[in-house]
PDB file of N, CA and C in Angstrom:
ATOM      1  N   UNK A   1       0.819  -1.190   0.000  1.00  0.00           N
ATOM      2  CA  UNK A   1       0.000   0.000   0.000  1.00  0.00           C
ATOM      3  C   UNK A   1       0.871   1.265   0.000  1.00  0.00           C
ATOM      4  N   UNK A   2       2.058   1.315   0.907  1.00  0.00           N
ATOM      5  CA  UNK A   2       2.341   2.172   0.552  1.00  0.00           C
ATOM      6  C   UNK A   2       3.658   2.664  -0.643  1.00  0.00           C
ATOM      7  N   UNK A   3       3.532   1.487  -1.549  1.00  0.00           N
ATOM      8  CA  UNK A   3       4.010   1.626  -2.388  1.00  0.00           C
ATOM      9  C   UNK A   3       3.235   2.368  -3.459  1.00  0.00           C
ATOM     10  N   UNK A   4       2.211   2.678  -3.142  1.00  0.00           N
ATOM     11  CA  UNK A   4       1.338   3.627  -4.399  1.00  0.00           C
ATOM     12  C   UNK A   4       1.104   4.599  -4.118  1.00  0.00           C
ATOM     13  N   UNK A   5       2.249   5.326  -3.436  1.00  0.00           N
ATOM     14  CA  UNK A   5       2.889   6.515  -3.226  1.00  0.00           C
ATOM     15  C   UNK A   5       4.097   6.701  -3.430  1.00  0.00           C
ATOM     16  N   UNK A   6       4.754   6.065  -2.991  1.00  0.00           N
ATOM     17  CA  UNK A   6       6.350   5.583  -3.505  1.00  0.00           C
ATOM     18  C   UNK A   6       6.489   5.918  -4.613  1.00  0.00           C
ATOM     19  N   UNK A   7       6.166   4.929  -5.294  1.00  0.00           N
ATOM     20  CA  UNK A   7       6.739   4.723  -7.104  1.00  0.00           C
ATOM     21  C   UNK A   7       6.406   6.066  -7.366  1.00  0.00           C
ATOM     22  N   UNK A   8       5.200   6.796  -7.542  1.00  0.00           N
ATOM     23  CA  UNK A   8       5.336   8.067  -8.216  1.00  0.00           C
ATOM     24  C   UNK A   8       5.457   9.197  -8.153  1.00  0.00           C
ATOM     25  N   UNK A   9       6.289   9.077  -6.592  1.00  0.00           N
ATOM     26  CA  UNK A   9       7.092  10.087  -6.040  1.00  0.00           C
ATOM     27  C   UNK A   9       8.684   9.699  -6.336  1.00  0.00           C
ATOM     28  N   UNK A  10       8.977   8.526  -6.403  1.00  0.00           N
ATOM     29  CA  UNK A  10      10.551   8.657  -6.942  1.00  0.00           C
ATOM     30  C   UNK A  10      10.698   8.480  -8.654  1.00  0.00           C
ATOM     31  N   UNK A  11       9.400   8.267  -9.310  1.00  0.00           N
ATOM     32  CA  UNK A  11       9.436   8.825 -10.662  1.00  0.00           C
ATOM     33  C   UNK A  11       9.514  10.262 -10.832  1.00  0.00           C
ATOM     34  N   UNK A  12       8.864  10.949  -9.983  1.00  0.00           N
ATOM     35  CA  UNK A  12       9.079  12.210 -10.146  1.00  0.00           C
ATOM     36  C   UNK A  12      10.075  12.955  -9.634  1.00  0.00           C
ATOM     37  N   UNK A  13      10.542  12.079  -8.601  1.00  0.00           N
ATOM     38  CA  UNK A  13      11.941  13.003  -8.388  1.00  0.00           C
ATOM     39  C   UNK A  13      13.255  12.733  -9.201  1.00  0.00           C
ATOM     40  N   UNK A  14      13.231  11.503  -9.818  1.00  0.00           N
ATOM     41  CA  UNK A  14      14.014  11.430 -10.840  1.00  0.00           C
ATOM     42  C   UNK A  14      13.930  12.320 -12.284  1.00  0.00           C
ATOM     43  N   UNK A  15      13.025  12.452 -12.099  1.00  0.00           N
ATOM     44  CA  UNK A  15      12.429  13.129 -13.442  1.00  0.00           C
ATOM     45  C   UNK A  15      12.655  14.390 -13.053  1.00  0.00           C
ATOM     46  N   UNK A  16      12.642  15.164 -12.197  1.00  0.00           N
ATOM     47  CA  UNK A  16      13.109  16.420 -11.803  1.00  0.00           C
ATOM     48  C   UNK A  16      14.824  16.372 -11.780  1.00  0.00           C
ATOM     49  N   UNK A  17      15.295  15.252 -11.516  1.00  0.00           N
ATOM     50  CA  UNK A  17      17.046  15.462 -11.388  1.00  0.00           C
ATOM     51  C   UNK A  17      17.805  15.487 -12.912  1.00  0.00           C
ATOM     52  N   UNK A  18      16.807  14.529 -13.686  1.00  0.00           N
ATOM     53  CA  UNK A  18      17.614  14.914 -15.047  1.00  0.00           C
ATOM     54  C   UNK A  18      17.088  15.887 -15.707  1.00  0.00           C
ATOM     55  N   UNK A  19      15.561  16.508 -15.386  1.00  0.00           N
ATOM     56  CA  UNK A  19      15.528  17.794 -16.114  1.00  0.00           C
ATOM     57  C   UNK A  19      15.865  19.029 -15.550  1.00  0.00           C
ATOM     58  N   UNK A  20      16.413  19.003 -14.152  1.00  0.00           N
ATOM     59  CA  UNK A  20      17.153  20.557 -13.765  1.00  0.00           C
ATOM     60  C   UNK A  20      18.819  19.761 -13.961  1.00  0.00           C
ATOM     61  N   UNK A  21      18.974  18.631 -14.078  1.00  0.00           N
ATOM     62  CA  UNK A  21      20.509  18.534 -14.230  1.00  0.00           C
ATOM     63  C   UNK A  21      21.474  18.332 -12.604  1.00  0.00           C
ATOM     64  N   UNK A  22      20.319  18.187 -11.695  1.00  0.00           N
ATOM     65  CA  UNK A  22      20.655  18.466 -10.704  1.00  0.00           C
ATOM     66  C   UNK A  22      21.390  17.044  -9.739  1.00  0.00           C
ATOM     67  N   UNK A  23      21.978  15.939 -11.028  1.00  0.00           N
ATOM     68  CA  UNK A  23      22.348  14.960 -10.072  1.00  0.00           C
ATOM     69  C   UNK A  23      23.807  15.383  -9.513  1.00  0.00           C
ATOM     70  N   UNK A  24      24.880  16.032 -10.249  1.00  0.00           N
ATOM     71  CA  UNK A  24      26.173  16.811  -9.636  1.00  0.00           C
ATOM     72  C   UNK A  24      26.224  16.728  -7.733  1.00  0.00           C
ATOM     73  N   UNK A  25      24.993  17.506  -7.801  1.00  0.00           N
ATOM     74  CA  UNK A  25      25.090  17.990  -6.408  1.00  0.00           C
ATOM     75  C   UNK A  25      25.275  16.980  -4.820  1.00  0.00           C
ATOM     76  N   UNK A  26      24.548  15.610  -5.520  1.00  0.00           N
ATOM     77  CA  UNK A  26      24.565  14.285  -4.959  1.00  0.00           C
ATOM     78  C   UNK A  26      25.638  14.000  -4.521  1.00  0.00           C
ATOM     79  N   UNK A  27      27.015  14.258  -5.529  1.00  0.00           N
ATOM     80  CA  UNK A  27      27.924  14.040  -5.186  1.00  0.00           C
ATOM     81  C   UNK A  27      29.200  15.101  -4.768  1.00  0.00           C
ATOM     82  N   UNK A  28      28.964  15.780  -3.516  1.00  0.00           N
ATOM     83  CA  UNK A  28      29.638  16.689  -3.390  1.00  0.00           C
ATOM     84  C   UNK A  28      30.223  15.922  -1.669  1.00  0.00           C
ATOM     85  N   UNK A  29      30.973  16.970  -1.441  1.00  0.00           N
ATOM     86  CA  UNK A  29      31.940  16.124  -0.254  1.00  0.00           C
ATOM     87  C   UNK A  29      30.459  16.545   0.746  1.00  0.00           C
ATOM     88  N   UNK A  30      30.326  14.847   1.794  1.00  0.00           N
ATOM     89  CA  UNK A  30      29.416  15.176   2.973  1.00  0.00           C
ATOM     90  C   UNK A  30      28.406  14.668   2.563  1.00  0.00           C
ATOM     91  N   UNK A  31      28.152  13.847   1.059  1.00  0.00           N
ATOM     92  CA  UNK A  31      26.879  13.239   0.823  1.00  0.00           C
ATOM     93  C   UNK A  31      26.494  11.848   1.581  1.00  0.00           C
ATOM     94  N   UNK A  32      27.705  11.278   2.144  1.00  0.00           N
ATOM     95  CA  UNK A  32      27.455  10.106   2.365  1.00  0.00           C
ATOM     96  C   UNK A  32      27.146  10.038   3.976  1.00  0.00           C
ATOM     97  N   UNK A  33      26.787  11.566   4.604  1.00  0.00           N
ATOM     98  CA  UNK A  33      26.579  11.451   5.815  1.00  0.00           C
ATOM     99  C   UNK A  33      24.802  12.008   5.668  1.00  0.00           C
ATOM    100  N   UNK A  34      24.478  12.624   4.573  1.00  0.00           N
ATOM    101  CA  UNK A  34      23.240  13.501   4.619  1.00  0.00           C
ATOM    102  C   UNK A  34      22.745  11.894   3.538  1.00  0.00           C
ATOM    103  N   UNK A  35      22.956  10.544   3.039  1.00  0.00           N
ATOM    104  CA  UNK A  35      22.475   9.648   2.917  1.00  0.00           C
ATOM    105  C   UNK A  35      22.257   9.078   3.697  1.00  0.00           C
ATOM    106  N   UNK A  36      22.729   8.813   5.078  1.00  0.00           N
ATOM    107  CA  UNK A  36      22.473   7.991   6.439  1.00  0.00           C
ATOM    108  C   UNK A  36      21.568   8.534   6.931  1.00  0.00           C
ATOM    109  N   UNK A  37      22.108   9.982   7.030  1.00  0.00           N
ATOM    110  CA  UNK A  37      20.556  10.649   7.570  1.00  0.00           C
ATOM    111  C   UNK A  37      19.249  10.638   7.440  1.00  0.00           C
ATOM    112  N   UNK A  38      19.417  10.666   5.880  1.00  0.00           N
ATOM    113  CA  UNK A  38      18.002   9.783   4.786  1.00  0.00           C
ATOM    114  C   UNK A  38      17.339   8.571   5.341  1.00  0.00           C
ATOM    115  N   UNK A  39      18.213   7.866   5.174  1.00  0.00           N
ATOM    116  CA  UNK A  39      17.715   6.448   5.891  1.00  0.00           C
ATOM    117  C   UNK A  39      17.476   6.496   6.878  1.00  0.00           C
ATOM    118  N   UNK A  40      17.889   7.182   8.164  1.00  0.00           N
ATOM    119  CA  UNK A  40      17.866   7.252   9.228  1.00  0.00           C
ATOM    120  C   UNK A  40      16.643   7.619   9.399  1.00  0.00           C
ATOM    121  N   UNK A  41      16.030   8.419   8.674  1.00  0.00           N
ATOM    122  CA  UNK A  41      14.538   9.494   8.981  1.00  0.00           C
ATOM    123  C   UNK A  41      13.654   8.812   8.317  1.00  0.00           C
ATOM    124  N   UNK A  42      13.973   7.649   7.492  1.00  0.00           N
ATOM    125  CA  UNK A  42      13.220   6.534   6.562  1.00  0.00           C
ATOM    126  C   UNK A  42      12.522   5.459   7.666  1.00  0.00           C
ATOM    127  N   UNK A  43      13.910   4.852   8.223  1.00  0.00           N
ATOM    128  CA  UNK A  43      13.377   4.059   9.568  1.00  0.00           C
ATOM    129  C   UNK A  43      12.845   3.944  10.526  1.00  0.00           C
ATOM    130  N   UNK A  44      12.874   5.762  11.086  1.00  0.00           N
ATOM    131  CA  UNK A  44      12.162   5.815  11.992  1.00  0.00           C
ATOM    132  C   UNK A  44      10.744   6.345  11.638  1.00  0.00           C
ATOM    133  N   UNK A  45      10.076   6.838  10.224  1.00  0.00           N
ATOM    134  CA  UNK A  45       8.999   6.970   9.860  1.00  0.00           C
ATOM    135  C   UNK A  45       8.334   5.455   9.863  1.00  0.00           C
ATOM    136  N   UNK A  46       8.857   4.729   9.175  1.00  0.00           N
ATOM    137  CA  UNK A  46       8.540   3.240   9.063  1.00  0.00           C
ATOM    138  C   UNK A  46       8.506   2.350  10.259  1.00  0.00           C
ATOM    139  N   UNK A  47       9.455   2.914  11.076  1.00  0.00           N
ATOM    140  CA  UNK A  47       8.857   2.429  12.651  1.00  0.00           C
ATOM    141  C   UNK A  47       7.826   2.804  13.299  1.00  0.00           C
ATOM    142  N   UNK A  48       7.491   4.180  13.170  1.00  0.00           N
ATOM    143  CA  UNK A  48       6.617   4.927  13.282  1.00  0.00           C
ATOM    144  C   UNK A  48       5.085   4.291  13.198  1.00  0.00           C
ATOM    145  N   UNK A  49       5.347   4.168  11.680  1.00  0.00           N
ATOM    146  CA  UNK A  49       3.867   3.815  11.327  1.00  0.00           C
ATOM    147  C   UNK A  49       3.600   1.826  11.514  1.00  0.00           C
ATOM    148  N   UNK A  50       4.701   1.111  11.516  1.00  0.00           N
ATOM    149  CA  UNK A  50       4.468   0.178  12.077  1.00  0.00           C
ATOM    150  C   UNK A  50       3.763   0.243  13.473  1.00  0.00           C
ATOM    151  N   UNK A  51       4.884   1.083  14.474  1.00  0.00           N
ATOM    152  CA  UNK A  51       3.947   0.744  15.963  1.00  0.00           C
ATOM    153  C   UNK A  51       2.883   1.780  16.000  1.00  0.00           C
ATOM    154  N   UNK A  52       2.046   2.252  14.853  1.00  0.00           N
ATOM    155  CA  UNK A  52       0.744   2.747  15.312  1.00  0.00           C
ATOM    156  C   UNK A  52      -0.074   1.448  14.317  1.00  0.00           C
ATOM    157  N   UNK A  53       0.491   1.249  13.462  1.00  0.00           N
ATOM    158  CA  UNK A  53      -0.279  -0.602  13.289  1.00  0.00           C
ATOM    159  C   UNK A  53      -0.606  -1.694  14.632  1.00  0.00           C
ATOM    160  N   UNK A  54       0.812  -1.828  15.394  1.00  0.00           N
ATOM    161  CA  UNK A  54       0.920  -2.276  16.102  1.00  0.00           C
ATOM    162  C   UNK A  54      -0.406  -1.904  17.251  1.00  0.00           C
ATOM    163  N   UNK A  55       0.157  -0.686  17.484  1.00  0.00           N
ATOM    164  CA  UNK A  55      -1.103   0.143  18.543  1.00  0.00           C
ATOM    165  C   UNK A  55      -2.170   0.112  18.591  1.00  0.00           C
ATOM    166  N   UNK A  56      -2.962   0.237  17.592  1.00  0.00           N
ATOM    167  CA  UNK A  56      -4.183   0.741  16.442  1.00  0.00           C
ATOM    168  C   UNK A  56      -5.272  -0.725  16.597  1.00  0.00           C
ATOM    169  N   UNK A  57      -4.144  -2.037  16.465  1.00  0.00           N
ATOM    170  CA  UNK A  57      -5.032  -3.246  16.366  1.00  0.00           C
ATOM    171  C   UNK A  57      -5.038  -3.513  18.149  1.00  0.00           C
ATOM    172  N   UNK A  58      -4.190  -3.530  18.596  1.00  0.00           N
ATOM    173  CA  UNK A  58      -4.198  -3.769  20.222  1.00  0.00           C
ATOM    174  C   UNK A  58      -5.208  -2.741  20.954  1.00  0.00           C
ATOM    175  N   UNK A  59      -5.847  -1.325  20.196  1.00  0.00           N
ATOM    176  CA  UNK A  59      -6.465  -0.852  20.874  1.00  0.00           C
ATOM    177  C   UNK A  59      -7.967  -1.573  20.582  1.00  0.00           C
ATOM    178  N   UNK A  60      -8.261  -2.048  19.628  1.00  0.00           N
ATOM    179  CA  UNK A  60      -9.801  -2.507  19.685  1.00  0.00           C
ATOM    180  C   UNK A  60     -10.533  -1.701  18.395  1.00  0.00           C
ATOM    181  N   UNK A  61     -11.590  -1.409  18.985  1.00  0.00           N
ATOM    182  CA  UNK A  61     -13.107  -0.849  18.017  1.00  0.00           C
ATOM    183  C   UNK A  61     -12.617   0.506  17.602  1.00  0.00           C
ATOM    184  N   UNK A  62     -11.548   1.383  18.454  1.00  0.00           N
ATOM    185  CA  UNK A  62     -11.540   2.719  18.540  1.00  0.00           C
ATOM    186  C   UNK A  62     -10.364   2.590  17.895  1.00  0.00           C
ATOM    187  N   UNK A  63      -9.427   1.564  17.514  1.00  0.00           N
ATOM    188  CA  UNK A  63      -7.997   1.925  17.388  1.00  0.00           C
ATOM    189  C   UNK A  63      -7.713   2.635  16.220  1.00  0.00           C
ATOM    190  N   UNK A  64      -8.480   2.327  15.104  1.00  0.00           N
ATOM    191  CA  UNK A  64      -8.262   3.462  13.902  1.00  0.00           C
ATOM    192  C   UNK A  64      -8.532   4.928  14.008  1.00  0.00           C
ATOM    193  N   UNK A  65      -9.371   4.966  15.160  1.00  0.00           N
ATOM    194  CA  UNK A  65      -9.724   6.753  14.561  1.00  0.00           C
ATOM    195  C   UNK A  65      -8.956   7.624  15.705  1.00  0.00           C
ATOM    196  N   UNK A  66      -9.400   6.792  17.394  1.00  0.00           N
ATOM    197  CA  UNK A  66      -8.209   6.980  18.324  1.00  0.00           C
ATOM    198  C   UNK A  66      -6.992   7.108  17.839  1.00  0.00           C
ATOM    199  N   UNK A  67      -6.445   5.809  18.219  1.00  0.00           N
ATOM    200  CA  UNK A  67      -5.151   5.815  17.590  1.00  0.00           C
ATOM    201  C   UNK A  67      -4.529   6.626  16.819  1.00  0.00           C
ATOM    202  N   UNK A  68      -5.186   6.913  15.946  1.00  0.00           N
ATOM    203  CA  UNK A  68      -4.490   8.194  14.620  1.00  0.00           C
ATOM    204  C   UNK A  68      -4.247   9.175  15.175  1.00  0.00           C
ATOM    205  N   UNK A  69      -5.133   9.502  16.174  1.00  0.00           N
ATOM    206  CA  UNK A  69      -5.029  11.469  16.505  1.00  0.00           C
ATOM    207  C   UNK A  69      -4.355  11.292  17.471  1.00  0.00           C
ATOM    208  N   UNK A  70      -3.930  10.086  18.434  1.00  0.00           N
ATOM    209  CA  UNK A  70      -3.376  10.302  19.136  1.00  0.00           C
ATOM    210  C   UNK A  70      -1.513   9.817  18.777  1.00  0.00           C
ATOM    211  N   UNK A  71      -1.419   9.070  17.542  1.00  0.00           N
ATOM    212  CA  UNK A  71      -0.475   9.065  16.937  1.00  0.00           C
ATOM    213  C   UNK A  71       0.177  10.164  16.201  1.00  0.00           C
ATOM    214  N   UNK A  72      -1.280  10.729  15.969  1.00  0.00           N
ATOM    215  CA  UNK A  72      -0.510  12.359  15.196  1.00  0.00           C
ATOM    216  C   UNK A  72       0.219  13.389  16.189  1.00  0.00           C
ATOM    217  N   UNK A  73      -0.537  13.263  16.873  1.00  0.00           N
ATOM    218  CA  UNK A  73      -0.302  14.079  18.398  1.00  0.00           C
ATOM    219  C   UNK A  73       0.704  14.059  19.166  1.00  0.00           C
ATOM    220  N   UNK A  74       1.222  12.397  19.458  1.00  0.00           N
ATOM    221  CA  UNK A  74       2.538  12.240  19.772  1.00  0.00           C
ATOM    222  C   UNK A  74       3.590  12.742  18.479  1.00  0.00           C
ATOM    223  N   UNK A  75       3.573  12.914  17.336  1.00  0.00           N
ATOM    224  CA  UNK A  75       4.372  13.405  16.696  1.00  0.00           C
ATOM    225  C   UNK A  75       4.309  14.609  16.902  1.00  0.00           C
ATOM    226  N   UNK A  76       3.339  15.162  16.662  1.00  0.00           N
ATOM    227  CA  UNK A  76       3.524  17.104  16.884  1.00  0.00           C
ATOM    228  C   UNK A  76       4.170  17.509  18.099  1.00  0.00           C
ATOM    229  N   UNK A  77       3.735  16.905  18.918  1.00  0.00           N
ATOM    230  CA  UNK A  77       4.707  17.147  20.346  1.00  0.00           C
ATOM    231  C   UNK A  77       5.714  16.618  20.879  1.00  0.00           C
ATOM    232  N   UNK A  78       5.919  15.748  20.090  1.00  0.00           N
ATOM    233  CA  UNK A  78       7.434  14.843  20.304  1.00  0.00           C
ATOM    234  C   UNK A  78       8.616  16.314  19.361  1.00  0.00           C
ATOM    235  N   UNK A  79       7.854  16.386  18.386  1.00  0.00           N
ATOM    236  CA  UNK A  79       8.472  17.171  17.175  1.00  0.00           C
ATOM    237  C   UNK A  79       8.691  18.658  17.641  1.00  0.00           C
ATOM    238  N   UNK A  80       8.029  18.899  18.340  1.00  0.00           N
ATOM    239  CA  UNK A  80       7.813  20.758  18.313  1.00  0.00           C
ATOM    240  C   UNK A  80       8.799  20.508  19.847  1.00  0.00           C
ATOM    241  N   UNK A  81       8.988  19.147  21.180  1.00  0.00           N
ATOM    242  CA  UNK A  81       9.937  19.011  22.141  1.00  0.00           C
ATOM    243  C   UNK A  81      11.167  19.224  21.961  1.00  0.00           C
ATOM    244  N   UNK A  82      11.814  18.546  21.035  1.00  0.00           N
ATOM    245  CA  UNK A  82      12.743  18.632  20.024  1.00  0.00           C
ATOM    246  C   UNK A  82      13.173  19.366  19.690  1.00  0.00           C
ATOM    247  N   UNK A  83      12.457  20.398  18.507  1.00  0.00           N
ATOM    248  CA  UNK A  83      12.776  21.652  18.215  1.00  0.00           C
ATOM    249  C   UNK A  83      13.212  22.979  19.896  1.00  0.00           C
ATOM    250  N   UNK A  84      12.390  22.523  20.535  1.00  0.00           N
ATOM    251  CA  UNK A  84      12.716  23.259  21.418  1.00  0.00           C
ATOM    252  C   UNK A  84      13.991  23.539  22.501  1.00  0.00           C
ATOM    253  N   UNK A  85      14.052  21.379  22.263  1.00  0.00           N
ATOM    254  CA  UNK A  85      15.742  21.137  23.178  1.00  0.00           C
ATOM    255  C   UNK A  85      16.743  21.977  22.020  1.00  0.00           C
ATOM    256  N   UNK A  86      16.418  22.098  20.664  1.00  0.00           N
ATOM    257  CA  UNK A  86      17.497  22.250  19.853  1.00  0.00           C
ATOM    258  C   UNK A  86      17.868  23.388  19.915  1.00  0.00           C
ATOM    259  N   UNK A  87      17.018  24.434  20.487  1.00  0.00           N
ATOM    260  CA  UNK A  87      16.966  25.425  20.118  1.00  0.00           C
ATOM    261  C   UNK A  87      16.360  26.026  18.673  1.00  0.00           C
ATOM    262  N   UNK A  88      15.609  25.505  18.002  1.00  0.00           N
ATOM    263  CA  UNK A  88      15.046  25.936  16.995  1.00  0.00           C
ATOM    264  C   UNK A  88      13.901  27.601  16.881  1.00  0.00           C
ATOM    265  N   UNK A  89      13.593  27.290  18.493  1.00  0.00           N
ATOM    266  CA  UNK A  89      12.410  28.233  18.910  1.00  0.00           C
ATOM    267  C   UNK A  89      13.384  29.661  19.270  1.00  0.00           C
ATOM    268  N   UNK A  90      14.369  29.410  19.640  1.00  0.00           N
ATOM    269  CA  UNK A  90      14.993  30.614  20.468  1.00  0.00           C
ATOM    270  C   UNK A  90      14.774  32.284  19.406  1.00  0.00           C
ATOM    271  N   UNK A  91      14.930  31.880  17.986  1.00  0.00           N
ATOM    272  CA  UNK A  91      15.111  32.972  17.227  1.00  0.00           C
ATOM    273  C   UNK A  91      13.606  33.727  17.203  1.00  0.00           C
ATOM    274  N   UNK A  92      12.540  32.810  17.467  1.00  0.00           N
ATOM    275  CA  UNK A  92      11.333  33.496  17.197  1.00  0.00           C
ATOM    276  C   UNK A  92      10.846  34.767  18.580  1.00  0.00           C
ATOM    277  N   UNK A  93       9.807  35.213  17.935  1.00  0.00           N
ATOM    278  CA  UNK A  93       9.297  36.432  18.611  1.00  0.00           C
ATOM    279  C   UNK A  93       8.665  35.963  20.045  1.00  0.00           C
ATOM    280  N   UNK A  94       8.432  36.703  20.974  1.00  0.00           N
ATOM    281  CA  UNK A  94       7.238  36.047  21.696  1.00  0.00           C
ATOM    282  C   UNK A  94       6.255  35.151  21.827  1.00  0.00           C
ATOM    283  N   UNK A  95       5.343  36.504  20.725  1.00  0.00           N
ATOM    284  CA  UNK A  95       4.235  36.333  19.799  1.00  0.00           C
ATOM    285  C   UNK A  95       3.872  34.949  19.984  1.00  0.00           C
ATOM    286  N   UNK A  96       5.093  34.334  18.539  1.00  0.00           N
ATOM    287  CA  UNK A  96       5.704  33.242  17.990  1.00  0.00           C
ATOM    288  C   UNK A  96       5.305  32.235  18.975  1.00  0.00           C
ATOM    289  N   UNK A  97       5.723  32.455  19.985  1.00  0.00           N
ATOM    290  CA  UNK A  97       5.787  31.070  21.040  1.00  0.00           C
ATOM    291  C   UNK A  97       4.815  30.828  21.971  1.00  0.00           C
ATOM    292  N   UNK A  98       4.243  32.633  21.980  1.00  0.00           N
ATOM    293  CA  UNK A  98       2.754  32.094  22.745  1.00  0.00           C
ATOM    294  C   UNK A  98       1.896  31.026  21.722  1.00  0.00           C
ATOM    295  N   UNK A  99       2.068  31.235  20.726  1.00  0.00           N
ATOM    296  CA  UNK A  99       1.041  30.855  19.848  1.00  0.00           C
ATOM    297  C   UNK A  99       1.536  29.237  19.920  1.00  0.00           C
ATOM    298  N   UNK A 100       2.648  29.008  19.724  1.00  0.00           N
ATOM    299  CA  UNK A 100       2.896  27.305  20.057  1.00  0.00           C
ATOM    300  C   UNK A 100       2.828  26.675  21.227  1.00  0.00           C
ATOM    301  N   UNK A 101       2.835  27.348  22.579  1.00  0.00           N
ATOM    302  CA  UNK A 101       2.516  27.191  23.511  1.00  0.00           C
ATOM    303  C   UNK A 101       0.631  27.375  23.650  1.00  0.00           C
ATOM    304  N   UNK A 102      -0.067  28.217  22.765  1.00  0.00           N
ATOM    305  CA  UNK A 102      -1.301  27.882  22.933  1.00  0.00           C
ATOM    306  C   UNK A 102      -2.102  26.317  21.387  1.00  0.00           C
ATOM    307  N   UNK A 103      -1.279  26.284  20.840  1.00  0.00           N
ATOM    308  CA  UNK A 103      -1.405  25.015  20.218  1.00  0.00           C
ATOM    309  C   UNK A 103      -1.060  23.838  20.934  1.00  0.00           C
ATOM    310  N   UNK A 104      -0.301  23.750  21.634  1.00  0.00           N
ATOM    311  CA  UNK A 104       0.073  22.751  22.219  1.00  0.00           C
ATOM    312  C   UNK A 104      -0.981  22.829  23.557  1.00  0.00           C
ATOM    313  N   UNK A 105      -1.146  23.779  23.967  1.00  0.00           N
ATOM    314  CA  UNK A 105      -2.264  23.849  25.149  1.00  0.00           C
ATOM    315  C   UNK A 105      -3.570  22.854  24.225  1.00  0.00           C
ATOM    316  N   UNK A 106      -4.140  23.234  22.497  1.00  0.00           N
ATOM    317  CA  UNK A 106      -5.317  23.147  22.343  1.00  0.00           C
ATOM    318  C   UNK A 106      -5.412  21.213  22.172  1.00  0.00           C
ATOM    319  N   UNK A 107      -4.065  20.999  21.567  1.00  0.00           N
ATOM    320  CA  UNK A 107      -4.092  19.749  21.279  1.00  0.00           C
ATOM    321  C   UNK A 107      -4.194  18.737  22.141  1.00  0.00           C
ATOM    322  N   UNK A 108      -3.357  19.558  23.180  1.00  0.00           N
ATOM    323  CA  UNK A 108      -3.665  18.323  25.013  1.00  0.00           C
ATOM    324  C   UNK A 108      -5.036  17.985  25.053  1.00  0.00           C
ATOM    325  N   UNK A 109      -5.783  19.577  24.949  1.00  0.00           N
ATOM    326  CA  UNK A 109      -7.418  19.543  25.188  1.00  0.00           C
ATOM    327  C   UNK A 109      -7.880  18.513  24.867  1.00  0.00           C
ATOM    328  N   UNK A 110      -7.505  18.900  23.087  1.00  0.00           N
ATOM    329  CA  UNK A 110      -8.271  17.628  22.355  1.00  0.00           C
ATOM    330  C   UNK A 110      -8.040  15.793  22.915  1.00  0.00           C
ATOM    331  N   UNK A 111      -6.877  15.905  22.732  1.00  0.00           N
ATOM    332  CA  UNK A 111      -7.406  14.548  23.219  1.00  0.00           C
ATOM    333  C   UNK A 111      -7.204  14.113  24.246  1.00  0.00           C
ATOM    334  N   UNK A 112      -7.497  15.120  25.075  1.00  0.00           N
ATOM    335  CA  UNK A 112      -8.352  14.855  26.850  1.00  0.00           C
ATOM    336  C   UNK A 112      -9.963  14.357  26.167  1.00  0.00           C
ATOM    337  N   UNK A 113     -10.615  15.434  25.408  1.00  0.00           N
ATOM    338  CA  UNK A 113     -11.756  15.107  24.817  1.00  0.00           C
ATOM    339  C   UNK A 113     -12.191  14.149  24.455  1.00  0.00           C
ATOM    340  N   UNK A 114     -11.358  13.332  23.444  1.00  0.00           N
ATOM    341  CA  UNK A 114     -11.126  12.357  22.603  1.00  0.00           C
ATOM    342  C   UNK A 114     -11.020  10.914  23.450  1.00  0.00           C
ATOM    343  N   UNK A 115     -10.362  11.464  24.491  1.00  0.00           N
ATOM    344  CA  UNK A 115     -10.339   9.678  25.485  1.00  0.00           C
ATOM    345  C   UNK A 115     -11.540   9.837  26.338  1.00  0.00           C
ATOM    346  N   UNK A 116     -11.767  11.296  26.558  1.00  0.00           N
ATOM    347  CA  UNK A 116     -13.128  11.090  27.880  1.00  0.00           C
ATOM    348  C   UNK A 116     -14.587  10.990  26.745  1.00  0.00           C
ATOM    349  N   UNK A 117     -14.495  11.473  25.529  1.00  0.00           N
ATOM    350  CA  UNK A 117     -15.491  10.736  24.714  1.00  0.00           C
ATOM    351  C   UNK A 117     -16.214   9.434  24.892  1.00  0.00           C
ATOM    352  N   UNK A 118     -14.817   8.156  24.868  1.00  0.00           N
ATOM    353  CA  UNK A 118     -15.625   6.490  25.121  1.00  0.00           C
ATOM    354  C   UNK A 118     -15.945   6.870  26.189  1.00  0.00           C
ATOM    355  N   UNK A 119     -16.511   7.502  27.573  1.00  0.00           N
ATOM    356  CA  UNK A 119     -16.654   7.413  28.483  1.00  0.00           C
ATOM    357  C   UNK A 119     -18.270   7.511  29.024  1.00  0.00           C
ATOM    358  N   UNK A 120     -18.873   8.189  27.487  1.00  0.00           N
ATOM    359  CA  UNK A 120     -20.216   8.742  27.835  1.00  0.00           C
ATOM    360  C   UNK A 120     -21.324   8.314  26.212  1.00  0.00           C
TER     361      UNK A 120
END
């Protein structure tokens, strides 16, 4: 299945490298560490979506629609944690961070909502 996304996304990115000409760049010093990296971010997507397979059937009746938002959810906030140990956030405005600090407030909400839902 998810090969019928695959194939005609690396047809098209091939097809973009010989019509901008852009395979040169592949091989410049430091490619063979930003290829591990590739893979690296390959495996853990694919782990990813394995253990919400994994998750998804172990949860039951709810595990597809649960599961998802709360799989999405652990990514946005695993992701935006991250950015934050990295320092990614430091350059932005205030503003900027109230506003991710009130997204991240809305998304907890949600699926506080979302689990106290089966409840009623």
């Amino acid at each position: 299945m998810l090969g019928a996304g695959f194939i005609p996304n690396l047809i098209y990115c091939f097809l973009l490298l010989f019509r901008n000409a852009t395979w040169p760049l592949y091989l410049k010093p430091g490619w063979t560490r930003d290829a591990l990296l590739a893979i690296a971010m390959a495996l853990l997507w694919l782990s990813g979506m394995v253990g919400y397979g994994i998750g998804a059937t172990l949860v039951g009746t709810y595990g597809t629609s649960l599961g998802y938002a709360l799989f999405i959810t652990a990514m946005i906030l695993s992701s935006n944690l991250l950015g934050i140990l990295a320092g990614e956030w430091k350059a932005t405005s205030r503003r900027t961070r109230s506003l991710l600090i009130a997204a991240v407030v809305v998304i907890l909400v949600a699926v506080l909502v979302l689990n106290l839902g089966g409840l009623f």
